[in-house]
Protein backbone atom coordinates (compact mmCIF):
# COMPACT_ATOMS: atom_id res chain seq x y z
CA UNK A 1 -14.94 -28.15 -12.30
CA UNK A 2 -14.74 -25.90 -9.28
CA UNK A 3 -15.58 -25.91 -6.33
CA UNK A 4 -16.05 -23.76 -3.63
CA UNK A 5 -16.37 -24.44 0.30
CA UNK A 6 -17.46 -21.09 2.98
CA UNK A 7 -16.55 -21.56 6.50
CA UNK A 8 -16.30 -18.97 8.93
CA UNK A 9 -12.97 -18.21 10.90
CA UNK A 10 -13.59 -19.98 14.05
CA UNK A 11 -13.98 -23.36 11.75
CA UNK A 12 -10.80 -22.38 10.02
CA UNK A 13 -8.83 -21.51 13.94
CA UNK A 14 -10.59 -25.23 14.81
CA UNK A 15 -9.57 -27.20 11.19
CA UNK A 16 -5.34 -25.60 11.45
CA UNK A 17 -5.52 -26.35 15.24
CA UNK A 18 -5.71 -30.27 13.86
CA UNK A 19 -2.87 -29.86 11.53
CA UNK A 20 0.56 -31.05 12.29
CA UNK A 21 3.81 -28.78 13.44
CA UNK A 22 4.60 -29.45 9.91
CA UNK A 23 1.58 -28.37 8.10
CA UNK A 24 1.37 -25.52 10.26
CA UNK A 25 5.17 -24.04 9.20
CA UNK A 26 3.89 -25.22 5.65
CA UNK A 27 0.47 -23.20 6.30
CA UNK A 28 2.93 -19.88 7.67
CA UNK A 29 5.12 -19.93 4.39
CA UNK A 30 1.98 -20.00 2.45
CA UNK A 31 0.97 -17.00 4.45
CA UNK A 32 3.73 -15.19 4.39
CA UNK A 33 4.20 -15.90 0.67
CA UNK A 34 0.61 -14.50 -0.06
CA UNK A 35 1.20 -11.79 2.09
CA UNK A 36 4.32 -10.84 0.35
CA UNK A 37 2.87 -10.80 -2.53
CA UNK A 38 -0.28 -8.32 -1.98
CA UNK A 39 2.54 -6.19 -0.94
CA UNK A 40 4.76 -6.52 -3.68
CA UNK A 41 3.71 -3.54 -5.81
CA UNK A 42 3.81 -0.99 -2.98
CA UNK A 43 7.25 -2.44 -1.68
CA UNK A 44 8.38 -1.76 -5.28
CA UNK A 45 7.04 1.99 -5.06
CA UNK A 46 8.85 2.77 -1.98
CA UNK A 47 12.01 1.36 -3.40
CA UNK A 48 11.78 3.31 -6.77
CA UNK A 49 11.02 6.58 -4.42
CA UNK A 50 14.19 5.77 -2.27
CA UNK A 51 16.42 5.21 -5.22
CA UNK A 52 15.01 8.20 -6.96
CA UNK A 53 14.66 10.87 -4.13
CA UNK A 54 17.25 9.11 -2.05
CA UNK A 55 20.64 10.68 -0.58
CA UNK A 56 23.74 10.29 -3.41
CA UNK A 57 27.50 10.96 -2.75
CA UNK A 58 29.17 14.08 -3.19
CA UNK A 59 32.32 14.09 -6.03
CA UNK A 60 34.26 14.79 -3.02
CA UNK A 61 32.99 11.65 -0.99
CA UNK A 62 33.45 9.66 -4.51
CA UNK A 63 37.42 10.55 -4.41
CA UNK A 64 37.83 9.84 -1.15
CA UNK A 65 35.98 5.91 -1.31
CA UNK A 66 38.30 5.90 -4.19
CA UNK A 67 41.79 6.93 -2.51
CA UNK A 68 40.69 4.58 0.09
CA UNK A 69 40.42 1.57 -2.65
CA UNK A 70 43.91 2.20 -4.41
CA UNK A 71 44.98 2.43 -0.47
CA UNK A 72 43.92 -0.98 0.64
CA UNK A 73 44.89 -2.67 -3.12
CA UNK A 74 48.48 -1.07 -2.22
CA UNK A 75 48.19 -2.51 1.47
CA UNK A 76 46.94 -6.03 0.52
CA UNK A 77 50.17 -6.18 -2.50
CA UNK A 78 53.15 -5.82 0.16
């Protein structure tokens, strides 16, 4: 069985203005949840672009992030 209930925005402003501090941070989590989600597949684009198209390191910039490891592993030993 469903049902189904219309009201109009000002009744829904009125009905969360009753609600408890509570309910309310219960009602924004909801929110934000659904929100989220109905973003969720273009957030995922733009993170696939940015690891795609995105800026990479050099060989040279990879040797020195390296030299810099085996220097701190030496420092931390003594």
């Amino acid at each position: 069985m469903e049902t189904s209930v219309h009201i109009g925005f000002e009744q829904l402003k009125h009905l969360l203005l009753q609600l408890s501090p509570d309910e309310i941070a219960d009602v924004k989590i909801f929110l934000d949840d659904l929100q989220r989600a109905k973003k969720g597949p273009e957030n995922k684009k733009k993170l696939e672009e940015l690891l795609l198209n995105g800026p990479t390191l050099s060989e040279d910039e990879l040797a020195r992030i390296e030299e810099a490891r085996k220097s701190i592993d030496q420092w931390g030993k003594k």
